[in-house]
ModelCIF file with pLDDT and N, C-alpha, C, O atoms, coordinates in Angstrom:
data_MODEL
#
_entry.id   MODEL 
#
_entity.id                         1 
_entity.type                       polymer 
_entity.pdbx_number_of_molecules   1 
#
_entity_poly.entity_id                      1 
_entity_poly.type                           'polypeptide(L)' 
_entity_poly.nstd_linkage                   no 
_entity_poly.nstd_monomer                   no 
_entity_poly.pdbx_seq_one_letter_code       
;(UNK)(UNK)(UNK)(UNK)(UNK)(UNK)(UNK)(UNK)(UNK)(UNK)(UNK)(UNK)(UNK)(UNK)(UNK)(UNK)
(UNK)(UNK)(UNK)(UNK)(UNK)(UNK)(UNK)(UNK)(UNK)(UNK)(UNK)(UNK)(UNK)(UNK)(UNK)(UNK)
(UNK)(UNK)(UNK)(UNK)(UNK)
;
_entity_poly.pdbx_seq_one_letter_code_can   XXXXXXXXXXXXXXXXXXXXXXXXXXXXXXXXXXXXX 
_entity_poly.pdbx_strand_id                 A 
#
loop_
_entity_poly_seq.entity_id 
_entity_poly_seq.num 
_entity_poly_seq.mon_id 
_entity_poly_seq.hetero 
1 1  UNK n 
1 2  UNK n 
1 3  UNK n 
1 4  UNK n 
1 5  UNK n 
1 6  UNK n 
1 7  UNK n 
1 8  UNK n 
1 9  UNK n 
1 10 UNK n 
1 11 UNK n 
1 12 UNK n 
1 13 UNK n 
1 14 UNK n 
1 15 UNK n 
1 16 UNK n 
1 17 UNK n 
1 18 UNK n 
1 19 UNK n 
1 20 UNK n 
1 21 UNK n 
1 22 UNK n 
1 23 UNK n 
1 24 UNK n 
1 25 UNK n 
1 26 UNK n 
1 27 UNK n 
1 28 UNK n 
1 29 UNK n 
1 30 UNK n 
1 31 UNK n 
1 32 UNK n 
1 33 UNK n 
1 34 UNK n 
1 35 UNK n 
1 36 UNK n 
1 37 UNK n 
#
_struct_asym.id          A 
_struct_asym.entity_id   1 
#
loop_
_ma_qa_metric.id 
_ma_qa_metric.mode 
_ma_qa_metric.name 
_ma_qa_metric.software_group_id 
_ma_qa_metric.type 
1 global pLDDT . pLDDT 
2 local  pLDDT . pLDDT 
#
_ma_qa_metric_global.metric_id      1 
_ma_qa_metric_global.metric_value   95.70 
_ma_qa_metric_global.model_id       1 
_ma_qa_metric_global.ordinal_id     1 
#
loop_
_ma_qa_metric_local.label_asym_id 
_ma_qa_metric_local.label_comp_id 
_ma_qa_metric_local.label_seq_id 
_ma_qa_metric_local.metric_id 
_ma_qa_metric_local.metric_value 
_ma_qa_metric_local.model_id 
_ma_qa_metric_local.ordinal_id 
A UNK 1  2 91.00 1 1  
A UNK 2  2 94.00 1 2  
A UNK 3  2 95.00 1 3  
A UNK 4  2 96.00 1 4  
A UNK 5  2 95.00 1 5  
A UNK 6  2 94.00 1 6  
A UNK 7  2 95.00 1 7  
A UNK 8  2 96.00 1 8  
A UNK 9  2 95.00 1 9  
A UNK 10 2 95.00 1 10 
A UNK 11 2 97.00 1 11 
A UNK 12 2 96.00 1 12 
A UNK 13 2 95.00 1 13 
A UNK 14 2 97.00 1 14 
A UNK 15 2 96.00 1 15 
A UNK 16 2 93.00 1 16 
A UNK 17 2 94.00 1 17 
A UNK 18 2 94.00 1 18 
A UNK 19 2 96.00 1 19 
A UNK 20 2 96.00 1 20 
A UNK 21 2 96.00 1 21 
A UNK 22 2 97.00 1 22 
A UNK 23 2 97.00 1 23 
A UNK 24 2 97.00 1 24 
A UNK 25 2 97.00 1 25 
A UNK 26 2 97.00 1 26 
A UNK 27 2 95.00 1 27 
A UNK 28 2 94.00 1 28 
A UNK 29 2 96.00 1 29 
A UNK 30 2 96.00 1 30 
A UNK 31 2 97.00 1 31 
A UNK 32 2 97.00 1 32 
A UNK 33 2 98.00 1 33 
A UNK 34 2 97.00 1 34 
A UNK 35 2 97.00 1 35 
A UNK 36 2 96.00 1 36 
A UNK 37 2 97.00 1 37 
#
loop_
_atom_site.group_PDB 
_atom_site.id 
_atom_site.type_symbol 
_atom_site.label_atom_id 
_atom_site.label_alt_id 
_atom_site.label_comp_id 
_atom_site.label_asym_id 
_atom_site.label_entity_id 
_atom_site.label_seq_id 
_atom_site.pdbx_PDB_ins_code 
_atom_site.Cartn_x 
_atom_site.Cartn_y 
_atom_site.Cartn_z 
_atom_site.occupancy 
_atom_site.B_iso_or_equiv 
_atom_site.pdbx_formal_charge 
_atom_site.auth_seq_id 
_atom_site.auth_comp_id 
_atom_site.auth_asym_id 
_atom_site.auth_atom_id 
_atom_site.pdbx_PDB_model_num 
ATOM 1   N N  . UNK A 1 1  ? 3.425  24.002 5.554   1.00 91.00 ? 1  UNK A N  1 
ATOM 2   C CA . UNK A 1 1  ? 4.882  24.052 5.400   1.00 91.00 ? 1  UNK A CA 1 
ATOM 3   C C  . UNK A 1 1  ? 5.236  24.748 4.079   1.00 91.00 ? 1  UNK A C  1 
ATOM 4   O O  . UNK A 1 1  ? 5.290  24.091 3.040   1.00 91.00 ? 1  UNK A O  1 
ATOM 5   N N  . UNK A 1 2  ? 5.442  25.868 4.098   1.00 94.00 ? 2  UNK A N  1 
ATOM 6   C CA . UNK A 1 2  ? 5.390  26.322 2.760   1.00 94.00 ? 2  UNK A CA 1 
ATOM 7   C C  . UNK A 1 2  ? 7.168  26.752 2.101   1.00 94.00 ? 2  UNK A C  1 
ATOM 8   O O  . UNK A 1 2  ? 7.719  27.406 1.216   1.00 94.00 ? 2  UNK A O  1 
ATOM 9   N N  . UNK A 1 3  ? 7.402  26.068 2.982   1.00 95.00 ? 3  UNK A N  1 
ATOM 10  C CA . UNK A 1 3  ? 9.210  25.869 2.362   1.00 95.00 ? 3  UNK A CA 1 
ATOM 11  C C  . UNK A 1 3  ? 9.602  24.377 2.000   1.00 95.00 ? 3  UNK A C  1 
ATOM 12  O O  . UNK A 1 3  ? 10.735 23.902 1.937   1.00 95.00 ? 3  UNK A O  1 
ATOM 13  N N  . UNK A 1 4  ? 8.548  23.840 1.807   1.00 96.00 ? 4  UNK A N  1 
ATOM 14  C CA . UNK A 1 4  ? 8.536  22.791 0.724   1.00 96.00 ? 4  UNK A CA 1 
ATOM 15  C C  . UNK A 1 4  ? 8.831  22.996 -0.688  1.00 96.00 ? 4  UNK A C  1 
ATOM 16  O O  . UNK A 1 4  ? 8.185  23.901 -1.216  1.00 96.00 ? 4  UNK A O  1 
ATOM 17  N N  . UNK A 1 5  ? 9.764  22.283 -1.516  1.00 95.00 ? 5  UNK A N  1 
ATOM 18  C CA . UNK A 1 5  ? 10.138 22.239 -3.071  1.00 95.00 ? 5  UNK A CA 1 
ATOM 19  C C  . UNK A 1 5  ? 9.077  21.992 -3.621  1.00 95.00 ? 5  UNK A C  1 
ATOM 20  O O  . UNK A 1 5  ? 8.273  21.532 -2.811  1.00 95.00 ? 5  UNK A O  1 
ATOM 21  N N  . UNK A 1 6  ? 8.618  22.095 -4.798  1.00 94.00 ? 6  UNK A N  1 
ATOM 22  C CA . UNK A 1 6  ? 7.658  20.952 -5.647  1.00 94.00 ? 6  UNK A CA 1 
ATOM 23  C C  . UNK A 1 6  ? 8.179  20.027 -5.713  1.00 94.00 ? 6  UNK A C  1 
ATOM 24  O O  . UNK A 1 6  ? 7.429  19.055 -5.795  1.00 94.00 ? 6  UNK A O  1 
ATOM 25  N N  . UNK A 1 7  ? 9.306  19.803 -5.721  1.00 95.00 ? 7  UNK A N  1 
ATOM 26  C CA . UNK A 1 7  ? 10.113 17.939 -5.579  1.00 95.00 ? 7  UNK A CA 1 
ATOM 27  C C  . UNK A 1 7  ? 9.547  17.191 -4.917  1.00 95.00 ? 7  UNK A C  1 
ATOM 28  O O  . UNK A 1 7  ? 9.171  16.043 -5.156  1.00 95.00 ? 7  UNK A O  1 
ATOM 29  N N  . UNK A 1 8  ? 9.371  18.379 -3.233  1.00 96.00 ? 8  UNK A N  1 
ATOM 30  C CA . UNK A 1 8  ? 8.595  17.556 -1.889  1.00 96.00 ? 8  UNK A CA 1 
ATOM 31  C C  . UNK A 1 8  ? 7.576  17.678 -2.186  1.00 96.00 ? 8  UNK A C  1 
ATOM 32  O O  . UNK A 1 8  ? 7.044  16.974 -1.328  1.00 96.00 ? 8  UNK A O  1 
ATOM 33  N N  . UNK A 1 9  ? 6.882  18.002 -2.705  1.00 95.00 ? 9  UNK A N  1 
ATOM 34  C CA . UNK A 1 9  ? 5.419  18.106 -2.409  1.00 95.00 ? 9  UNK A CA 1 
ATOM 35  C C  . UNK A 1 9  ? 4.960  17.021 -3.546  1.00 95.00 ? 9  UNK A C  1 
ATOM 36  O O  . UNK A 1 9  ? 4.005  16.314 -3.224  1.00 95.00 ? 9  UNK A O  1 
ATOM 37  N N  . UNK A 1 10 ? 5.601  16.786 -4.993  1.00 95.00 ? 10 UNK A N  1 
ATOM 38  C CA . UNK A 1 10 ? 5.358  15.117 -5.055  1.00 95.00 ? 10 UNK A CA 1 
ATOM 39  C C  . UNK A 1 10 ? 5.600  14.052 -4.885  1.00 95.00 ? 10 UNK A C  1 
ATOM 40  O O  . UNK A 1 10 ? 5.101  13.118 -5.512  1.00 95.00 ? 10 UNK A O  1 
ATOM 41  N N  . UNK A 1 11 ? 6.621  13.944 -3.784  1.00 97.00 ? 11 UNK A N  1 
ATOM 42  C CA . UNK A 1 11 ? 6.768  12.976 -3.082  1.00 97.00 ? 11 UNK A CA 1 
ATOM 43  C C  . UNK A 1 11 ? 6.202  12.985 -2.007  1.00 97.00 ? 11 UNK A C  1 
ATOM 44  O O  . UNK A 1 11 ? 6.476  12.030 -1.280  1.00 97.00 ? 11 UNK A O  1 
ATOM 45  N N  . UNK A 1 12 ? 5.347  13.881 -1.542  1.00 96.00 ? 12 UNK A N  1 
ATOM 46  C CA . UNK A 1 12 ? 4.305  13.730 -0.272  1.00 96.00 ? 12 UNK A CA 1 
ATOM 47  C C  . UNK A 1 12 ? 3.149  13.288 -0.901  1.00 96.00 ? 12 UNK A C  1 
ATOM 48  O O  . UNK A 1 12 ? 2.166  12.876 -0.284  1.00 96.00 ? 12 UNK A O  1 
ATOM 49  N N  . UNK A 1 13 ? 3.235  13.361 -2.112  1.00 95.00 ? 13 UNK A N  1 
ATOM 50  C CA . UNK A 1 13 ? 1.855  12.866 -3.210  1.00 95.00 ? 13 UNK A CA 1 
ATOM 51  C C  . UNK A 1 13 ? 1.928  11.561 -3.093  1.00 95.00 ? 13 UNK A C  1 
ATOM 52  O O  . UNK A 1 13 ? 1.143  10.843 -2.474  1.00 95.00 ? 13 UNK A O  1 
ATOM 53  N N  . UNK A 1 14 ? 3.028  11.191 -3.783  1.00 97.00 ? 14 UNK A N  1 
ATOM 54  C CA . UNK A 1 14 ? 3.392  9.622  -4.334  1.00 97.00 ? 14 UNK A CA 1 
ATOM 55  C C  . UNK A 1 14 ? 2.916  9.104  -2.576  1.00 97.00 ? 14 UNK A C  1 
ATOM 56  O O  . UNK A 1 14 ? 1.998  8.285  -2.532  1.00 97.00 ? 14 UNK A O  1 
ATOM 57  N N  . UNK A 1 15 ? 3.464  9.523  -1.330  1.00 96.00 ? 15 UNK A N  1 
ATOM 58  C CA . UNK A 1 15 ? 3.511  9.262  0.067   1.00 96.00 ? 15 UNK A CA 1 
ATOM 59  C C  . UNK A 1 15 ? 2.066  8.812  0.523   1.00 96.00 ? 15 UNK A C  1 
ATOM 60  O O  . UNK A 1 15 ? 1.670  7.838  1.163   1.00 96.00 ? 15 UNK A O  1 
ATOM 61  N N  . UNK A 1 16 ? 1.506  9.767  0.013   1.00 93.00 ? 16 UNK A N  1 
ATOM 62  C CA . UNK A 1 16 ? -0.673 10.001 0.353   1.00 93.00 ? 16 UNK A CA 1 
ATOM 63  C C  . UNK A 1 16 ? -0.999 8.929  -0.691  1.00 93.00 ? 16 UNK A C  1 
ATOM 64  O O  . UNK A 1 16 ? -2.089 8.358  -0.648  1.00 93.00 ? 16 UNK A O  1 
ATOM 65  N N  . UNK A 1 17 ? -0.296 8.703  -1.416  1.00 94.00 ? 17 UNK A N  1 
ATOM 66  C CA . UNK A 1 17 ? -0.754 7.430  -2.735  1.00 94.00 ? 17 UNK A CA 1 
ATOM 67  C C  . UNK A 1 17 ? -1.021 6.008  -2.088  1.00 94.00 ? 17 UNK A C  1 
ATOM 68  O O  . UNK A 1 17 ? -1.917 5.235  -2.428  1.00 94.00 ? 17 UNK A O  1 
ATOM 69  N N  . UNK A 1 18 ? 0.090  5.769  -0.912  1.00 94.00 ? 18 UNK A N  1 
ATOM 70  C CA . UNK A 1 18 ? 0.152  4.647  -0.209  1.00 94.00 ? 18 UNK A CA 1 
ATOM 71  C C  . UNK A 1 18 ? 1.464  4.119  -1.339  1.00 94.00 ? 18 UNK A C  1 
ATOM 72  O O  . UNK A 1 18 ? 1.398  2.914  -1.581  1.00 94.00 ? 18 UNK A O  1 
ATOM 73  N N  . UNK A 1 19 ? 2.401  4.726  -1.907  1.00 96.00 ? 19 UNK A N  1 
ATOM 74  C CA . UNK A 1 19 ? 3.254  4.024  -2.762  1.00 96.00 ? 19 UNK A CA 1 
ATOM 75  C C  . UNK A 1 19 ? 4.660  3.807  -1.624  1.00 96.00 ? 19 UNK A C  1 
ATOM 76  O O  . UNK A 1 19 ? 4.956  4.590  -0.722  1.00 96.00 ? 19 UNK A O  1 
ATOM 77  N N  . UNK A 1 20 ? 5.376  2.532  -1.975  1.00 96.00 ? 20 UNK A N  1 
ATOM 78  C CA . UNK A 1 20 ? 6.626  2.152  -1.787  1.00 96.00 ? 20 UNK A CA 1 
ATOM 79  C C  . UNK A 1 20 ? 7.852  3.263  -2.224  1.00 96.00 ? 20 UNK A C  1 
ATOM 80  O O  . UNK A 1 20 ? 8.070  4.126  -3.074  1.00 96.00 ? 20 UNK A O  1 
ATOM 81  N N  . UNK A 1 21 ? 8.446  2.675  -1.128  1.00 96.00 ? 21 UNK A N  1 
ATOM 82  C CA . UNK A 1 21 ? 10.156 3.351  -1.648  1.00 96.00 ? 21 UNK A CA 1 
ATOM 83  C C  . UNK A 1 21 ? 10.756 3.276  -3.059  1.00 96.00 ? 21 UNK A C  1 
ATOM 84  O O  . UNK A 1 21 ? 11.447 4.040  -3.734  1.00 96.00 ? 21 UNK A O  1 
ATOM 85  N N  . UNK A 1 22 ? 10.042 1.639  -3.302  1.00 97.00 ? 22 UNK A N  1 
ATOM 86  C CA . UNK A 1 22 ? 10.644 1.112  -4.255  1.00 97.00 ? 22 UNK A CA 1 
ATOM 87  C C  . UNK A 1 22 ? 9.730  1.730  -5.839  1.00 97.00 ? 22 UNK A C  1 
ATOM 88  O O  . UNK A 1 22 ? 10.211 2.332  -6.799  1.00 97.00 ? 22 UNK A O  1 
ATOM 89  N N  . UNK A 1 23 ? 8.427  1.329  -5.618  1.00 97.00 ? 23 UNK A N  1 
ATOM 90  C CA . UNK A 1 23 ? 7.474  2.503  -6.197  1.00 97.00 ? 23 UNK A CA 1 
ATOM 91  C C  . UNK A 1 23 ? 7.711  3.618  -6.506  1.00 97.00 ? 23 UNK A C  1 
ATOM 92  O O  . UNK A 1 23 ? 7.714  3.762  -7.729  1.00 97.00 ? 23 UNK A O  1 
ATOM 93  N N  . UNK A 1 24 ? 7.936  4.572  -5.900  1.00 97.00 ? 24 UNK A N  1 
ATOM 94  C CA . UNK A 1 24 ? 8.503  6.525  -5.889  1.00 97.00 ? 24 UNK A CA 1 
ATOM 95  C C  . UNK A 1 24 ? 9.763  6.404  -6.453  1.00 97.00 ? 24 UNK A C  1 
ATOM 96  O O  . UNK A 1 24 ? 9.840  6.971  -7.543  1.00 97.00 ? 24 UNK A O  1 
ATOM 97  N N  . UNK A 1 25 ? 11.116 5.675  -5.955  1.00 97.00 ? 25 UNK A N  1 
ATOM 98  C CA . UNK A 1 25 ? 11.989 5.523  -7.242  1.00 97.00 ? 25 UNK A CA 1 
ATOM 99  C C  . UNK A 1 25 ? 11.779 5.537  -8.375  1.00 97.00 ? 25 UNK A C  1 
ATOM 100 O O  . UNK A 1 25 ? 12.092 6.518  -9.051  1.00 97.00 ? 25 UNK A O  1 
ATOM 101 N N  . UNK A 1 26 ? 11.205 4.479  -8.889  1.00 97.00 ? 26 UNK A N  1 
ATOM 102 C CA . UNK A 1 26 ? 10.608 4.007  -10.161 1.00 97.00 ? 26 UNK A CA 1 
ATOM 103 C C  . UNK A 1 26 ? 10.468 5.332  -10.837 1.00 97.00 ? 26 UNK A C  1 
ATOM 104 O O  . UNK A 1 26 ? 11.023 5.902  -11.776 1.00 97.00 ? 26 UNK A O  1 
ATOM 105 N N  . UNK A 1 27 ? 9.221  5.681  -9.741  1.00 95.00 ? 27 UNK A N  1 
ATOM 106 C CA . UNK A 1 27 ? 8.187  6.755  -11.126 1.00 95.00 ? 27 UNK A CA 1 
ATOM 107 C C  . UNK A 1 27 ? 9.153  8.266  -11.207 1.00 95.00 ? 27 UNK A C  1 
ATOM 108 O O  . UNK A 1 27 ? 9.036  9.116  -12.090 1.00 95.00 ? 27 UNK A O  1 
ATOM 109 N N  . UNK A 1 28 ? 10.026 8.312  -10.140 1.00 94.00 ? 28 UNK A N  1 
ATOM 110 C CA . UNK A 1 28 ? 10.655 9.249  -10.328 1.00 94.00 ? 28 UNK A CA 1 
ATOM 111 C C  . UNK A 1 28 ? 11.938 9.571  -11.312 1.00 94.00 ? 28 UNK A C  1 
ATOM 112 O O  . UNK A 1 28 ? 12.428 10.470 -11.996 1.00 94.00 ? 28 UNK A O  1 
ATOM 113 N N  . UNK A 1 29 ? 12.128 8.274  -10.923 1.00 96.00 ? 29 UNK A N  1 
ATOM 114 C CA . UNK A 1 29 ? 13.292 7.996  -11.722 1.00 96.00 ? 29 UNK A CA 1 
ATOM 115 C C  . UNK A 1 29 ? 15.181 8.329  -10.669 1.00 96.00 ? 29 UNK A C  1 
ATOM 116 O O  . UNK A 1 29 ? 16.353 8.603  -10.925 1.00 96.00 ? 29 UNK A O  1 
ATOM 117 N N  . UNK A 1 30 ? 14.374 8.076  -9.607  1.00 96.00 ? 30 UNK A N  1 
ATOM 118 C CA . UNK A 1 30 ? 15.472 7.996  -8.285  1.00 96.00 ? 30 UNK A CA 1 
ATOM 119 C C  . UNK A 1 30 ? 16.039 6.927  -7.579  1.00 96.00 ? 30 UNK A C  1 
ATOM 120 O O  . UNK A 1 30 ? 15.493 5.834  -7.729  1.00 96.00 ? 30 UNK A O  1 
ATOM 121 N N  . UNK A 1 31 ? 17.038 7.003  -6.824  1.00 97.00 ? 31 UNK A N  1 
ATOM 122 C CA . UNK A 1 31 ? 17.469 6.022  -6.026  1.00 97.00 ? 31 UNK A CA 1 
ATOM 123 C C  . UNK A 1 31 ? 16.708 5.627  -5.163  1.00 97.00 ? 31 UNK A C  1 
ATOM 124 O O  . UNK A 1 31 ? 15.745 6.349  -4.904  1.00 97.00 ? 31 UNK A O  1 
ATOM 125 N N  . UNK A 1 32 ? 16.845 4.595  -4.567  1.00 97.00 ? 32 UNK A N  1 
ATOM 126 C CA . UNK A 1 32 ? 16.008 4.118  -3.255  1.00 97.00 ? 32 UNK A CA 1 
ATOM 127 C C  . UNK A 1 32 ? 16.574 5.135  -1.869  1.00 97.00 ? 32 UNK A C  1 
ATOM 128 O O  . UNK A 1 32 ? 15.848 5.514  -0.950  1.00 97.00 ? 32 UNK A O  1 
ATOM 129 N N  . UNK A 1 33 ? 17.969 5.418  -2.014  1.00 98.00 ? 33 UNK A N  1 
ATOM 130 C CA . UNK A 1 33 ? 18.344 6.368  -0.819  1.00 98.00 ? 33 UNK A CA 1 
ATOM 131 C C  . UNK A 1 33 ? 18.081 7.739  -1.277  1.00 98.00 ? 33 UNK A C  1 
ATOM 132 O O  . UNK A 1 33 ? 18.071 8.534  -0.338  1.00 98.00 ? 33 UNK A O  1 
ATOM 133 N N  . UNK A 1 34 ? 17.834 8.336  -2.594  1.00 97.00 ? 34 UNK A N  1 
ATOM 134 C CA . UNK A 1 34 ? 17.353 9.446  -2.486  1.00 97.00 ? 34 UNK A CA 1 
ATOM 135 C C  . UNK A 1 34 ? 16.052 9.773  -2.572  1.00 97.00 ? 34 UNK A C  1 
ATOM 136 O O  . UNK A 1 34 ? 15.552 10.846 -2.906  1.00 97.00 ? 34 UNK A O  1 
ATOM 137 N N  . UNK A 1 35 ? 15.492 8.671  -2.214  1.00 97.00 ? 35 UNK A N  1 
ATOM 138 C CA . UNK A 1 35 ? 13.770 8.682  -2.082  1.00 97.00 ? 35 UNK A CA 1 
ATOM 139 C C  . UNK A 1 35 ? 13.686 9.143  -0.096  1.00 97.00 ? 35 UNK A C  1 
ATOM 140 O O  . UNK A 1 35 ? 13.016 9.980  0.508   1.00 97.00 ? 35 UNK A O  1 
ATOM 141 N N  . UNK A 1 36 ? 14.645 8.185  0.337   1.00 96.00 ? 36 UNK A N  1 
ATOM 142 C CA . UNK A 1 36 ? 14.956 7.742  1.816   1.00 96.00 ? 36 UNK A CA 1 
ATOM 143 C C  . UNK A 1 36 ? 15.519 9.363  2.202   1.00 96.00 ? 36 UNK A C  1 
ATOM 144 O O  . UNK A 1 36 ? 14.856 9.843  3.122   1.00 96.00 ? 36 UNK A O  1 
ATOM 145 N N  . UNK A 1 37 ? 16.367 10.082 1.793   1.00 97.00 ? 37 UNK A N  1 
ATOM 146 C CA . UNK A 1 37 ? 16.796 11.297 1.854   1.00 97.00 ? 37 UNK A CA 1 
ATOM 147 C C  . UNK A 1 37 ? 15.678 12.322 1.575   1.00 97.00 ? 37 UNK A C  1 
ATOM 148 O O  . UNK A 1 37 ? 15.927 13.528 1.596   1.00 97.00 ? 37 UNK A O  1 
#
């Protein structure tokens, strides 16, 4: 998929991590719905 952001592609990281919604917020420093988005 190479029209992926780097945004997406570490949140497909954090995803392959086995991390939570609530997790990937955190480290991102995002909402829970813009994790969900």
């Amino acid at each position: 998929c190479p029209e992926l952001t780097r945004n997406d592609e570490l949140l497909c990281m954090l995803i392959l991590l086995n991390q939570g919604t609530d997790e990937i917020a955190l480290a991102l420093g995002i909402s829970r719905a813009s994790v969900n988005s």
